[in-house]
C-alpha atoms as a PDB file:
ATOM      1  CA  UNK A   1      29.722  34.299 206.365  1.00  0.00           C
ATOM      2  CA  UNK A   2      29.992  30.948 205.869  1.00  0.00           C
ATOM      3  CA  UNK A   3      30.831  28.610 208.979  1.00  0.00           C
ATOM      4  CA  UNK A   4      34.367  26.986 209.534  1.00  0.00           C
ATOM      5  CA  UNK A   5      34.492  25.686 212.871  1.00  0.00           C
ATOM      6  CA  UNK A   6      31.567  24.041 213.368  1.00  0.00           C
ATOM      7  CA  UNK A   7      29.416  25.678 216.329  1.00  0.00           C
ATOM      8  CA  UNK A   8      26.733  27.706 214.069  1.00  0.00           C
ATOM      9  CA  UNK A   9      23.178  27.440 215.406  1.00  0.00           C
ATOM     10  CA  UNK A  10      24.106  26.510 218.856  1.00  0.00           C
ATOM     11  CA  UNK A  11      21.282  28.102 221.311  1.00  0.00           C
ATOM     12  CA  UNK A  12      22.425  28.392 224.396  1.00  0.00           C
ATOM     13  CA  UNK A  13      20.582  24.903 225.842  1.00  0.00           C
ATOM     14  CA  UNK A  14      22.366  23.489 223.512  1.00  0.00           C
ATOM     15  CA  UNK A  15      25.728  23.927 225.418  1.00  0.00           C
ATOM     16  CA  UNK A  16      24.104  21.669 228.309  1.00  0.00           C
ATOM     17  CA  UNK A  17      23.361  18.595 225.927  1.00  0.00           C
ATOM     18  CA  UNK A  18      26.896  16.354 225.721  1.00  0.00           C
ATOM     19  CA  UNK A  19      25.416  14.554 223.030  1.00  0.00           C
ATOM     20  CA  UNK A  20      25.084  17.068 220.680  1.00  0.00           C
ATOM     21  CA  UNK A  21      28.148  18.341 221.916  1.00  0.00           C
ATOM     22  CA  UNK A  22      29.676  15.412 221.042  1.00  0.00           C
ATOM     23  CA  UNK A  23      27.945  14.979 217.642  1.00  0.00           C
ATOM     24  CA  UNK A  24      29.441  18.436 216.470  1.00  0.00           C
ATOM     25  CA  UNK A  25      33.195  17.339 217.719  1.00  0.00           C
ATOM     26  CA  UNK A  26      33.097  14.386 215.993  1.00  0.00           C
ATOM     27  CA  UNK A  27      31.544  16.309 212.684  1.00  0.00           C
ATOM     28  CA  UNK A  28      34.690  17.890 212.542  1.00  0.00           C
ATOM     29  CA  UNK A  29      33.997  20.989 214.683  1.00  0.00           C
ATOM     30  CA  UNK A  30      37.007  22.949 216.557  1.00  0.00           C
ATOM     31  CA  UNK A  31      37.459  22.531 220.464  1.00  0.00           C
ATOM     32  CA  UNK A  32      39.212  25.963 219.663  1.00  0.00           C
ATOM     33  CA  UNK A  33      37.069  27.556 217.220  1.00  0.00           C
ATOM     34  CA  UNK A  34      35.071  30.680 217.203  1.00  0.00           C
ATOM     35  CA  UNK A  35      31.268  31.336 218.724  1.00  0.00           C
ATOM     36  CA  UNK A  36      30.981  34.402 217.234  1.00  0.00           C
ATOM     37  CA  UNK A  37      30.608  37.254 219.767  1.00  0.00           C
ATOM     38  CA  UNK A  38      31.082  34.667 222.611  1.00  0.00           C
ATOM     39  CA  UNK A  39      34.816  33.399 222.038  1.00  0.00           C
ATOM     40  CA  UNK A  40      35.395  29.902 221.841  1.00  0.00           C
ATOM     41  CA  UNK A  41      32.861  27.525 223.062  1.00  0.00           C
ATOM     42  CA  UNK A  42      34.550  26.823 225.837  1.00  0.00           C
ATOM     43  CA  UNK A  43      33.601  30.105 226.862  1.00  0.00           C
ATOM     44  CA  UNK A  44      30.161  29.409 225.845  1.00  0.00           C
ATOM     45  CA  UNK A  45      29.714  26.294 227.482  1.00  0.00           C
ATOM     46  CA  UNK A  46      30.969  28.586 230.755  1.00  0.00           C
ATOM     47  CA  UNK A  47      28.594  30.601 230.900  1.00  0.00           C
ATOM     48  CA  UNK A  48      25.604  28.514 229.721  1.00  0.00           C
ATOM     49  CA  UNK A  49      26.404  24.754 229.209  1.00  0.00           C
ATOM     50  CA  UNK A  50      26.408  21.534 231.995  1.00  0.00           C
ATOM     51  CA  UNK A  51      29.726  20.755 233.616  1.00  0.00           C
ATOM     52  CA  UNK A  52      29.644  17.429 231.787  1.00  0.00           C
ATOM     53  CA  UNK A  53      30.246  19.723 228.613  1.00  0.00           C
ATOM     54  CA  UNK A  54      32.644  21.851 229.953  1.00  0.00           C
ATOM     55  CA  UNK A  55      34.837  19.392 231.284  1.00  0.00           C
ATOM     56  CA  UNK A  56      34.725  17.312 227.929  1.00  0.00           C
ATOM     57  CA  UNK A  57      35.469  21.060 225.603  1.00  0.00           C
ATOM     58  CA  UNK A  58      38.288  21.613 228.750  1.00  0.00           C
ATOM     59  CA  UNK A  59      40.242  18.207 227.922  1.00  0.00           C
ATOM     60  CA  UNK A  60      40.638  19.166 223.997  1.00  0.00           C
ATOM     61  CA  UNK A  61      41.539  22.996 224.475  1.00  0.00           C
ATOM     62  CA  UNK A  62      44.681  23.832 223.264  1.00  0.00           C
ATOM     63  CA  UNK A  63      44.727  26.417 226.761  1.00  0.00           C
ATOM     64  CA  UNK A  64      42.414  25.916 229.063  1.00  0.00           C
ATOM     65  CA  UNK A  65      43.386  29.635 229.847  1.00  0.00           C
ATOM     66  CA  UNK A  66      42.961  31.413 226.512  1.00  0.00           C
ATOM     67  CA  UNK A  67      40.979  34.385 226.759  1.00  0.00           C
ATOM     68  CA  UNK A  68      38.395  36.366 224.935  1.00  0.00           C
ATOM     69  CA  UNK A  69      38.127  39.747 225.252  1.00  0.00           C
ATOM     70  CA  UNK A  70      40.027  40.084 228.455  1.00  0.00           C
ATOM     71  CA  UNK A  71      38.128  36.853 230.087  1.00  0.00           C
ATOM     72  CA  UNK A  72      39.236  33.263 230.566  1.00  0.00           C
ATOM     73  CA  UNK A  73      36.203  30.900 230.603  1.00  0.00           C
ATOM     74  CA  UNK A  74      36.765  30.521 233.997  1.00  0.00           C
ATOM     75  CA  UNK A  75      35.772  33.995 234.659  1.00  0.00           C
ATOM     76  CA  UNK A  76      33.126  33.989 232.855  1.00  0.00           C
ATOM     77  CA  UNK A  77      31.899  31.160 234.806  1.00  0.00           C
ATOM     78  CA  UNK A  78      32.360  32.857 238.138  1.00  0.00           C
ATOM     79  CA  UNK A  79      30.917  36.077 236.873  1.00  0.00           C
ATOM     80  CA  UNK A  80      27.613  33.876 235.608  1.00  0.00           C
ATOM     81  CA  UNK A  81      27.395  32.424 239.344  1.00  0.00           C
ATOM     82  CA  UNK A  82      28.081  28.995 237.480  1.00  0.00           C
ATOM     83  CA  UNK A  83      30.246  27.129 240.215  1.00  0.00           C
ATOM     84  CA  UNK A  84      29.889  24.055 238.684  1.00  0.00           C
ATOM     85  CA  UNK A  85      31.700  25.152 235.724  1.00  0.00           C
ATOM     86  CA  UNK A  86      34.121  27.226 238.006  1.00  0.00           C
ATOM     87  CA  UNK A  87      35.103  23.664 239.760  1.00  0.00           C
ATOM     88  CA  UNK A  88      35.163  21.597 236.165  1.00  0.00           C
ATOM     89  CA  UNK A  89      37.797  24.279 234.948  1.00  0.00           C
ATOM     90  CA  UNK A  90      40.110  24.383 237.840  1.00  0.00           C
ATOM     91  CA  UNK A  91      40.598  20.565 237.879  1.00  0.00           C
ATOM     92  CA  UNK A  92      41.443  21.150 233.684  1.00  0.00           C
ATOM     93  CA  UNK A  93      43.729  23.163 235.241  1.00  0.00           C
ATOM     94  CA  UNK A  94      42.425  26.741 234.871  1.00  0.00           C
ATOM     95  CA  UNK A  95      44.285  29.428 237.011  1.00  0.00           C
ATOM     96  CA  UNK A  96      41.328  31.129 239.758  1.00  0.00           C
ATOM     97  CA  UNK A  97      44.349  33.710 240.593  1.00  0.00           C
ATOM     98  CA  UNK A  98      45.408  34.605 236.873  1.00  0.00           C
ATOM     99  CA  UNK A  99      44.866  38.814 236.723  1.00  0.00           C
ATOM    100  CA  UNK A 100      42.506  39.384 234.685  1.00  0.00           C
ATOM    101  CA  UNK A 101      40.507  43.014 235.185  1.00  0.00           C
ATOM    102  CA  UNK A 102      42.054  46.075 236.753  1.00  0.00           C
ATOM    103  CA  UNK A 103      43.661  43.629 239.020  1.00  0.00           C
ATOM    104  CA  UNK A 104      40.580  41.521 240.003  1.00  0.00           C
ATOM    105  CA  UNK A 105      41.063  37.724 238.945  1.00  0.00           C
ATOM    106  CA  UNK A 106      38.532  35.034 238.825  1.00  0.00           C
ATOM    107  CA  UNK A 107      39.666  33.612 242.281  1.00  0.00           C
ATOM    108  CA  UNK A 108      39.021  37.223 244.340  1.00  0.00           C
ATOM    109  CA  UNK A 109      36.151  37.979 241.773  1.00  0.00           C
ATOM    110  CA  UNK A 110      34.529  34.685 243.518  1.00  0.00           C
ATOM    111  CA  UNK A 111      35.283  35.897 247.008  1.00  0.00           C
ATOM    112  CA  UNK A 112      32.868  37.699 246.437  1.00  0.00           C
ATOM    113  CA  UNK A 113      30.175  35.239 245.571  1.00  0.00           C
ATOM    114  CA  UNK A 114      27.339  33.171 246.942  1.00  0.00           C
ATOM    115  CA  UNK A 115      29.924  30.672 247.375  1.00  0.00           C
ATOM    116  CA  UNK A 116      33.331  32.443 248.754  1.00  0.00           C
ATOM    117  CA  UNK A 117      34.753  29.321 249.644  1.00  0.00           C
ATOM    118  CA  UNK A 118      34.998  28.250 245.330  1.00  0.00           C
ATOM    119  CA  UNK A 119      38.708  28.055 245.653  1.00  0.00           C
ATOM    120  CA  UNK A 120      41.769  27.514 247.869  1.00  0.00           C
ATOM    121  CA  UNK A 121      43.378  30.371 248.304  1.00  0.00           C
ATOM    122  CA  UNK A 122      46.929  30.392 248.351  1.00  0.00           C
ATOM    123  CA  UNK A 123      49.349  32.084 251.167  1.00  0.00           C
ATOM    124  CA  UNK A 124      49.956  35.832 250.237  1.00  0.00           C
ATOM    125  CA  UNK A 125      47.133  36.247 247.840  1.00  0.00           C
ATOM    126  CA  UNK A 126      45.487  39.079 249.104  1.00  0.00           C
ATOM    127  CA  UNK A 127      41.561  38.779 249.584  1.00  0.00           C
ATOM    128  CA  UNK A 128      38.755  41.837 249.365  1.00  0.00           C
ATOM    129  CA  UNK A 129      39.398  45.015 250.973  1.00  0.00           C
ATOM    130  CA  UNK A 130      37.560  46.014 253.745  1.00  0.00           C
ATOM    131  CA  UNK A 131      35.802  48.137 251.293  1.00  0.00           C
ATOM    132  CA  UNK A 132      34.977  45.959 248.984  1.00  0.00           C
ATOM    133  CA  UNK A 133      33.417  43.249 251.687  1.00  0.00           C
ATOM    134  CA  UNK A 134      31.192  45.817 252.803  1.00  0.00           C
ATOM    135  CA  UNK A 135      30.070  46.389 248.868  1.00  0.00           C
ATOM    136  CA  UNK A 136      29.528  42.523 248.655  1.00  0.00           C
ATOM    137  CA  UNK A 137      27.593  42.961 252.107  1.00  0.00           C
ATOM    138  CA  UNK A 138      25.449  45.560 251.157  1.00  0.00           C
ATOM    139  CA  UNK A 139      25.127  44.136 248.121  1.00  0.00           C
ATOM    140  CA  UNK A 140      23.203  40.485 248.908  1.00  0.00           C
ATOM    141  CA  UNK A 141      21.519  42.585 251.536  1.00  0.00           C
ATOM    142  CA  UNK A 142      20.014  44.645 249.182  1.00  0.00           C
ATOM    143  CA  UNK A 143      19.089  42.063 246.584  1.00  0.00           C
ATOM    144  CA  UNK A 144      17.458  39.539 249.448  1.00  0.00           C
ATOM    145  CA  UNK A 145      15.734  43.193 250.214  1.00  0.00           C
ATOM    146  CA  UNK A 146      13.900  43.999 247.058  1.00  0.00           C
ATOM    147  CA  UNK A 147      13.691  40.520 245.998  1.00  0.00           C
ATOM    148  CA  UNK A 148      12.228  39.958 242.418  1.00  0.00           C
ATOM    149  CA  UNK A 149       9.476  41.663 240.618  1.00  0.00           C
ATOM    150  CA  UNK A 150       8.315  42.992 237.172  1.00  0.00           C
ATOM    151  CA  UNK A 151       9.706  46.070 236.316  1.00  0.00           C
ATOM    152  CA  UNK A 152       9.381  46.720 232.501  1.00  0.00           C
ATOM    153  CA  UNK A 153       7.793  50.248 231.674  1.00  0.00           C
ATOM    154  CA  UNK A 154       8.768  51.929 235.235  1.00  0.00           C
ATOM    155  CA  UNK A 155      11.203  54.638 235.007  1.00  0.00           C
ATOM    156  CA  UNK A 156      13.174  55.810 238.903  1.00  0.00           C
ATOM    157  CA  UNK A 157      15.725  58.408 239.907  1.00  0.00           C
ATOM    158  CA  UNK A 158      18.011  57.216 242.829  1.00  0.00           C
ATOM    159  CA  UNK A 159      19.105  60.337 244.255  1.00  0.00           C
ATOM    160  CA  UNK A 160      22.292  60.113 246.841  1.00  0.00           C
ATOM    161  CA  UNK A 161      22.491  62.527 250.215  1.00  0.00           C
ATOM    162  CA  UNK A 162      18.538  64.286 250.212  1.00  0.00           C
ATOM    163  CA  UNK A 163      15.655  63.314 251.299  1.00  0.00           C
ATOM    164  CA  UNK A 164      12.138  63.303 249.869  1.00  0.00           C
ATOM    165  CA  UNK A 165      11.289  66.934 251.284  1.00  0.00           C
ATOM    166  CA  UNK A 166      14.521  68.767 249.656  1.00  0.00           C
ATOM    167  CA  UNK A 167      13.258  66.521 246.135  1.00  0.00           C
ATOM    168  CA  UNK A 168      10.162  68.182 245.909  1.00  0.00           C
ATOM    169  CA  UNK A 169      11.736  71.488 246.712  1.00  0.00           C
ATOM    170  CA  UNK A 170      14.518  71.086 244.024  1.00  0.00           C
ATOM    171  CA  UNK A 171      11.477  69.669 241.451  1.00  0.00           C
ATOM    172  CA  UNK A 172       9.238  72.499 242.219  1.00  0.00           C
ATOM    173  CA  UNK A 173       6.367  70.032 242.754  1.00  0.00           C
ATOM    174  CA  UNK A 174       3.232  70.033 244.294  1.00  0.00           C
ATOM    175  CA  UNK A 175       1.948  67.531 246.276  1.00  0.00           C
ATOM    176  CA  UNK A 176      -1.139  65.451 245.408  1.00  0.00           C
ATOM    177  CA  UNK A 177      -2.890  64.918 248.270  1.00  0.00           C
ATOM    178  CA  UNK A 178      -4.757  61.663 248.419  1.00  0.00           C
ATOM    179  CA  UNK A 179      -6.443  59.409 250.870  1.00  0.00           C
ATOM    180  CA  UNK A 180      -4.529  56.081 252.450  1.00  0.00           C
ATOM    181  CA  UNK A 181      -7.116  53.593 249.853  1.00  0.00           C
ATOM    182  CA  UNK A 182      -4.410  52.629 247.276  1.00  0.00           C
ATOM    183  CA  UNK A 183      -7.457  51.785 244.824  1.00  0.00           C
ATOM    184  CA  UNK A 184      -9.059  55.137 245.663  1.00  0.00           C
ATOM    185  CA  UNK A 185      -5.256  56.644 245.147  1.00  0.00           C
ATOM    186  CA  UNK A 186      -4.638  54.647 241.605  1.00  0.00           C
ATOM    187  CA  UNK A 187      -8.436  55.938 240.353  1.00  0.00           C
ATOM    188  CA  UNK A 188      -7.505  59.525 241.084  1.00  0.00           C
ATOM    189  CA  UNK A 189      -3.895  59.716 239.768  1.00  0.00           C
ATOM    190  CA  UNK A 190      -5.588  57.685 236.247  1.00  0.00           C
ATOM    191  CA  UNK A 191      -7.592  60.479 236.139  1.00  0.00           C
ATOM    192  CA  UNK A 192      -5.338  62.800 235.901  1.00  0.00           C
ATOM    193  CA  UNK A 193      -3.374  61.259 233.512  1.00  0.00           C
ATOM    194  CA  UNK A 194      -6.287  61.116 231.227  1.00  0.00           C
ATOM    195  CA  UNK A 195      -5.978  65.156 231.431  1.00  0.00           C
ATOM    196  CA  UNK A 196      -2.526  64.881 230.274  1.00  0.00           C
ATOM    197  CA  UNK A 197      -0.362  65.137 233.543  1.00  0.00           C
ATOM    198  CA  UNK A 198       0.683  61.229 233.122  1.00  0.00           C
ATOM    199  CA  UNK A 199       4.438  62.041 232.625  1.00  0.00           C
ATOM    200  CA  UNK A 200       4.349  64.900 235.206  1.00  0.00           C
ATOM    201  CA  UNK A 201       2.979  62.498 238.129  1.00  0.00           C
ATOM    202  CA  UNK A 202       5.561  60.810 239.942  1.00  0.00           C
ATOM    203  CA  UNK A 203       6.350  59.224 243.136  1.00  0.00           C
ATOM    204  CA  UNK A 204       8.668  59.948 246.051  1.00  0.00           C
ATOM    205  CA  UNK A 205       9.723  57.754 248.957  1.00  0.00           C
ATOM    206  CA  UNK A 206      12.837  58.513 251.705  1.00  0.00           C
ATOM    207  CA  UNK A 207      14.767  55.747 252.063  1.00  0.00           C
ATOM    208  CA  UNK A 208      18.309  55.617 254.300  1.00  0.00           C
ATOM    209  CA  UNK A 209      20.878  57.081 251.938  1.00  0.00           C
ATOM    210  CA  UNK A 210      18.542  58.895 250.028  1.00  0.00           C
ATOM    211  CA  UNK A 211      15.603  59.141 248.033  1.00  0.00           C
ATOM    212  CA  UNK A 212      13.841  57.588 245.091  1.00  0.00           C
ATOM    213  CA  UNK A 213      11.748  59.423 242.290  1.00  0.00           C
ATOM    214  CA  UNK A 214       9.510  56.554 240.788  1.00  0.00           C
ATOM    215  CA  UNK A 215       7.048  56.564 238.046  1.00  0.00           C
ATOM    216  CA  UNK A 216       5.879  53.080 237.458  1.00  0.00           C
ATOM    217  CA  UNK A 217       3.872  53.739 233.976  1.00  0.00           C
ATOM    218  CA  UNK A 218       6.399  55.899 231.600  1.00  0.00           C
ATOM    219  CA  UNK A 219       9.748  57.761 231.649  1.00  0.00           C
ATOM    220  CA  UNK A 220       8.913  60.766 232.841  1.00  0.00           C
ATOM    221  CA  UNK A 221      11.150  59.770 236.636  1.00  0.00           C
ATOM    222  CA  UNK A 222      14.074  59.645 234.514  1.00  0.00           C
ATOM    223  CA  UNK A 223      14.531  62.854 232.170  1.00  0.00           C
ATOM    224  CA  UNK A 224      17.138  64.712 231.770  1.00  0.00           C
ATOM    225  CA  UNK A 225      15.137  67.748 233.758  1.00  0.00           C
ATOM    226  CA  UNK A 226      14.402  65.819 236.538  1.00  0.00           C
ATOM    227  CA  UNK A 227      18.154  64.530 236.784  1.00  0.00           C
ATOM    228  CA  UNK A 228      19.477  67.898 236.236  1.00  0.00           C
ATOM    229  CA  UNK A 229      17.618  69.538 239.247  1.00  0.00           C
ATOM    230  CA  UNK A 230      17.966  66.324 241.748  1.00  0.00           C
ATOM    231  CA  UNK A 231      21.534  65.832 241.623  1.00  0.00           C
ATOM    232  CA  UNK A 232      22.896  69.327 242.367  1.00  0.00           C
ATOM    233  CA  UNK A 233      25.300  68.928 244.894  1.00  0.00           C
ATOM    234  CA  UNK A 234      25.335  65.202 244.913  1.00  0.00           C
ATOM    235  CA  UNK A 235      24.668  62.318 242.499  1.00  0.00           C
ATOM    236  CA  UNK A 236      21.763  60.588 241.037  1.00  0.00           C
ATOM    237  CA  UNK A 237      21.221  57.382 238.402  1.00  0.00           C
ATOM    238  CA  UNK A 238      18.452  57.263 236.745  1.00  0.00           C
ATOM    239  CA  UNK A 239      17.031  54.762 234.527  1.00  0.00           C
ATOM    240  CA  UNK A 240      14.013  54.153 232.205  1.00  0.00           C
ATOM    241  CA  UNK A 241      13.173  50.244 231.629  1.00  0.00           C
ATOM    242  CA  UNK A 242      12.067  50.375 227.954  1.00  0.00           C
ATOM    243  CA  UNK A 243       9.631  47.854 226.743  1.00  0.00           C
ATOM    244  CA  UNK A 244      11.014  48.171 223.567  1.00  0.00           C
ATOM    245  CA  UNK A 245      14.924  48.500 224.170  1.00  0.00           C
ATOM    246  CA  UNK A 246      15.634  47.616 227.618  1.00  0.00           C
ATOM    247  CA  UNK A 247      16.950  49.542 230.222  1.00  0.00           C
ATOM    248  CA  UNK A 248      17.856  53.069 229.570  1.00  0.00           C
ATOM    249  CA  UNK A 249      20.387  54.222 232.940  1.00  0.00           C
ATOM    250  CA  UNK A 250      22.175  57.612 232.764  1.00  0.00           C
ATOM    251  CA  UNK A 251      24.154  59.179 235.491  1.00  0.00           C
ATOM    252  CA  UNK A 252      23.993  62.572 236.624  1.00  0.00           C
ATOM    253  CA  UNK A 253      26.587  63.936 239.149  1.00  0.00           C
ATOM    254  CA  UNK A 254      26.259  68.222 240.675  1.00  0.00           C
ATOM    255  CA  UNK A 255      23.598  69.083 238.015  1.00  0.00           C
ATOM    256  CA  UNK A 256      25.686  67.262 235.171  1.00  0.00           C
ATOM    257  CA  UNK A 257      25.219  64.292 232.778  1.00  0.00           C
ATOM    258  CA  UNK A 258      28.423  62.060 233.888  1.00  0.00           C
ATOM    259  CA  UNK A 259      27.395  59.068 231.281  1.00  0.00           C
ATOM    260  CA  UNK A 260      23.778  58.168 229.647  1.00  0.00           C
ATOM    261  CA  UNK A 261      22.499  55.004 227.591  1.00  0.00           C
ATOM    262  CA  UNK A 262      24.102  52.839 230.159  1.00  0.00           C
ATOM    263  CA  UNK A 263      22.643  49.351 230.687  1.00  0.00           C
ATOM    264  CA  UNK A 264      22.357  49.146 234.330  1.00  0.00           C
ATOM    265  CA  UNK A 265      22.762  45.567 236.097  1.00  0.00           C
ATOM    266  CA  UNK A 266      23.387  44.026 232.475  1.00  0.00           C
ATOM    267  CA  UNK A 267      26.368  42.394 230.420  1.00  0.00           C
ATOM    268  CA  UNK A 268      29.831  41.949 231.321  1.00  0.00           C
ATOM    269  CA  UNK A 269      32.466  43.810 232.730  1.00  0.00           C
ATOM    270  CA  UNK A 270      35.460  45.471 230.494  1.00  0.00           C
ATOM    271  CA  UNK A 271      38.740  45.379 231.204  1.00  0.00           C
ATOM    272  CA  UNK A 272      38.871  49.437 230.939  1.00  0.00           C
ATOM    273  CA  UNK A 273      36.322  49.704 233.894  1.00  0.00           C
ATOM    274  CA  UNK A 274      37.992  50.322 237.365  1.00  0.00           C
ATOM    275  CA  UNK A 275      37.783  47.963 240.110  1.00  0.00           C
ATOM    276  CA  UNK A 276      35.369  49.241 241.971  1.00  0.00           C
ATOM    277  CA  UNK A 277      32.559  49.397 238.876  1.00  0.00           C
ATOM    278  CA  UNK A 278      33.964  45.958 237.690  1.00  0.00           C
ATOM    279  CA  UNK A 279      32.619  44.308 241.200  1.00  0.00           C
ATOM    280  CA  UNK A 280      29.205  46.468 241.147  1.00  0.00           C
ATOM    281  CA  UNK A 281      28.805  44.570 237.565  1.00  0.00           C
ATOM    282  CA  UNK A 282      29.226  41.355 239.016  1.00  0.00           C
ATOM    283  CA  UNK A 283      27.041  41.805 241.830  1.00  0.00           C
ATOM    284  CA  UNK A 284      24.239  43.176 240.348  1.00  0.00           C
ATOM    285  CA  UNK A 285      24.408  41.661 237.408  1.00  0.00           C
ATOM    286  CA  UNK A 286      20.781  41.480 235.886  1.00  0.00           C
ATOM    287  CA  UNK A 287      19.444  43.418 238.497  1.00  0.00           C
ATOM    288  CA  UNK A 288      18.971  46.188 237.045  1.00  0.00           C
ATOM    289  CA  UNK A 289      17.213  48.319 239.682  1.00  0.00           C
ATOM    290  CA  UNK A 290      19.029  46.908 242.604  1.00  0.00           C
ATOM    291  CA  UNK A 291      22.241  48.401 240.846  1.00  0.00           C
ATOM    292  CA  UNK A 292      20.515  51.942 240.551  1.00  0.00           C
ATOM    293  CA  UNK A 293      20.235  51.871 244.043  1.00  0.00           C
ATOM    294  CA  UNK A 294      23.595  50.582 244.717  1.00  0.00           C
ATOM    295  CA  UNK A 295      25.338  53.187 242.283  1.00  0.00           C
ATOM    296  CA  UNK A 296      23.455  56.191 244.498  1.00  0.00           C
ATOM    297  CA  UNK A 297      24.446  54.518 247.667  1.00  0.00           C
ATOM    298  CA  UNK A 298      20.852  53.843 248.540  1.00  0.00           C
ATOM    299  CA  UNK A 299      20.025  50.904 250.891  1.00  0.00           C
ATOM    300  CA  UNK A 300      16.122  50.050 250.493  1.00  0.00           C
ATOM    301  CA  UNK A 301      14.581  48.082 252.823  1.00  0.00           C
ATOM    302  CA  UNK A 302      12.136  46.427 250.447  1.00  0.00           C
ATOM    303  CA  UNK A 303      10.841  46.816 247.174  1.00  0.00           C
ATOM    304  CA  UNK A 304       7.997  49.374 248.035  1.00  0.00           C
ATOM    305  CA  UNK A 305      10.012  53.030 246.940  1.00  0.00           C
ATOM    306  CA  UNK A 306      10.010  51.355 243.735  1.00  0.00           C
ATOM    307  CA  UNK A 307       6.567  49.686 243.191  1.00  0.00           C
ATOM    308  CA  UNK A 308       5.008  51.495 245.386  1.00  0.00           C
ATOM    309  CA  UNK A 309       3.146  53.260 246.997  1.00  0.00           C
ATOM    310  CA  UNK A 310       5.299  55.938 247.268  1.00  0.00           C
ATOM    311  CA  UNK A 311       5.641  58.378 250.272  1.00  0.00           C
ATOM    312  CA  UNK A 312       3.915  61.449 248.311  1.00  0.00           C
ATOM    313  CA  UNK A 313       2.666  61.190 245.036  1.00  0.00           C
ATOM    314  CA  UNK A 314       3.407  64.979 243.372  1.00  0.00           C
ATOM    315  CA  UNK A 315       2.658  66.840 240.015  1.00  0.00           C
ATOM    316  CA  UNK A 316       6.012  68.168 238.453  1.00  0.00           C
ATOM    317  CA  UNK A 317       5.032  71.551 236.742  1.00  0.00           C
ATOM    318  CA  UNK A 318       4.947  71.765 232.949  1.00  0.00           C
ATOM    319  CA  UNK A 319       8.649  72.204 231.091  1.00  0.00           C
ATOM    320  CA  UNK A 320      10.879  70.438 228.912  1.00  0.00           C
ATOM    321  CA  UNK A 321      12.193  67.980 230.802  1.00  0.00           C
ATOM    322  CA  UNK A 322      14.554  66.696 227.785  1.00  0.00           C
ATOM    323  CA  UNK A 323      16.887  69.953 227.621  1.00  0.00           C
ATOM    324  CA  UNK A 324      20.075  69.808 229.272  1.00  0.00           C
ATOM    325  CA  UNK A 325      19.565  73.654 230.868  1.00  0.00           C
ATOM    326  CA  UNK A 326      16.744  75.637 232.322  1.00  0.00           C
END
């Protein structure tokens, strides 16, 4: 399809440089025109651009307010913790208290922030809910907790309500017992995966809330058998972080599948999500295991029940883990 308005090719660096910004506007492109899958580039320039090129797209809008699939670029530039952009918009005269998503609107969405103090707010505008500051507590707790490292390939089960005893139990598992030499540990459990028992080897760690089922090498923490069997009673999210097609979350709830090929701690939130999802988005957003956790109520003190080492290392017995029944 051939472009109209002008803003083909435009990487998202791009929306930081005014020049080229600039350059496009006066080649004829539209202030309102369409980035296609982004909205206009105002939107664009939101979420990824300098504040020099926001406020210069803000002064030739048409409405400084239109939205895009339920979001003003103002949201989009408090939900992309760019308060820069948040303060370029709301002197163009964007609305922080407009709402926007099952009631939340970019001004309480930012309460919620790094930076709660974003914008005024005005007399009778009502702020989080007791409930909802404790999320947003909990929340940069748990992220200053686990901090940041590389994931890709791991696979975990964040179980809500049991401990690492009654996971076991539930699993049918056997323990592997090993010395306290993590090199000794990682030589025997290679071993055994050379003998076939990769998938079945997996990790288990109590934490307060909980418990996690890691395996830091495949899938096998998050299949649909071990789901199944950990969240009777209770609920679990699991997720798989493909190499190949990113992360892989499913939610199982009393033995259940609730929801599956879910993209924990990624994209945006939609304006059919309740309120209460709609702020775990934002918080964890791109964090993907940090919002595992979070969903299952789990409140890790560090990274370790996900990297390891784990508190036991067991062998699940052989089955189909895939089926949806014993």
């Amino acid at each position: 399809m051939a472009d109209t308005d002008g803003w083909s090719l435009m990487g998202w660096r791009s929306w930081s440089e005014l020049a080229e910004v600039r350059a496009r506007l006066a080649a004829g492109a539209d202030p309102d025109g369409d980035v296609r899958g982004r909205g206009g580039p105002l939107h664009a320039a939101a979420e990824w651009g300098s504040a020099e090129v926001v406020a210069e797209l803000a002064s030739l809008v048409e409405d400084v307010d239109v939205e895009y699939a339920g979001r003003t670029a103002l949201w989009i530039a408090v939900q992309a913790d760019r308060p820069e952009n948040a303060r370029v918009l709301l002197a163009a005269g964007a609305d922080p208290w407009r709402p926007m998503m099952a009631g939340w609107s970019p001004g309480r969405l930012s309460l919620a922030s790094r930076t709660p103090d974003l914008f005024p707010v005005p007399s009778g505008v009502p702020g989080l809910s007791p409930a909802e500051s404790a999320a947003v507590t909990d929340a940069h707790r748990l992220l200053d907790a686990l901090g940041d490292f590389y994931y890709e390939g791991l696979s975990l089960c964040c179980v809500a309500g049991i401990d690492a005893a009654e996971a076991v139990r539930r699993l049918e598992a056997t323990v592997i017992e090993t010395d306290d030499d993590p090199e000794s540990v990682m030589e025997e459990l290679s071993d055994r995966s050379s003998n076939g028992n990769a998938l079945l080897t997996v990790g288990v760690t109590d934490v307060p809330g909980g418990c996690v089922v890691s395996q830091p090498w495949a899938y096998g923490a998050s299949t649909p058998g071990v789901s199944r069997r950990l969240s009777a009673g209770t609920v679990c999210y699991a997720m798989y972080a493909n190499p190949k097609s990113g992360n892989q979350g499913s939610i199982y709830r009393n033995g259940v599948v609730e929801d599956w090929d879910l993209h924990a701690g990624g994209g945006w939130s939609n304006s059919d999500e309740p309120a209460d999802e709609i702020l775990r988005t934002y918080l964890y957003r791109h964090k993907a295991v940090a919002y595992c956790c979070a969903y299952a109520g789990l409140k890790l003190a560090d990274a370790r029940p996900v990297t390891g080492p784990p508190d036991l290392w067991v062998e699940l017995p052989p089955r189909n883990y895939w089926s949806q029944s014993d």
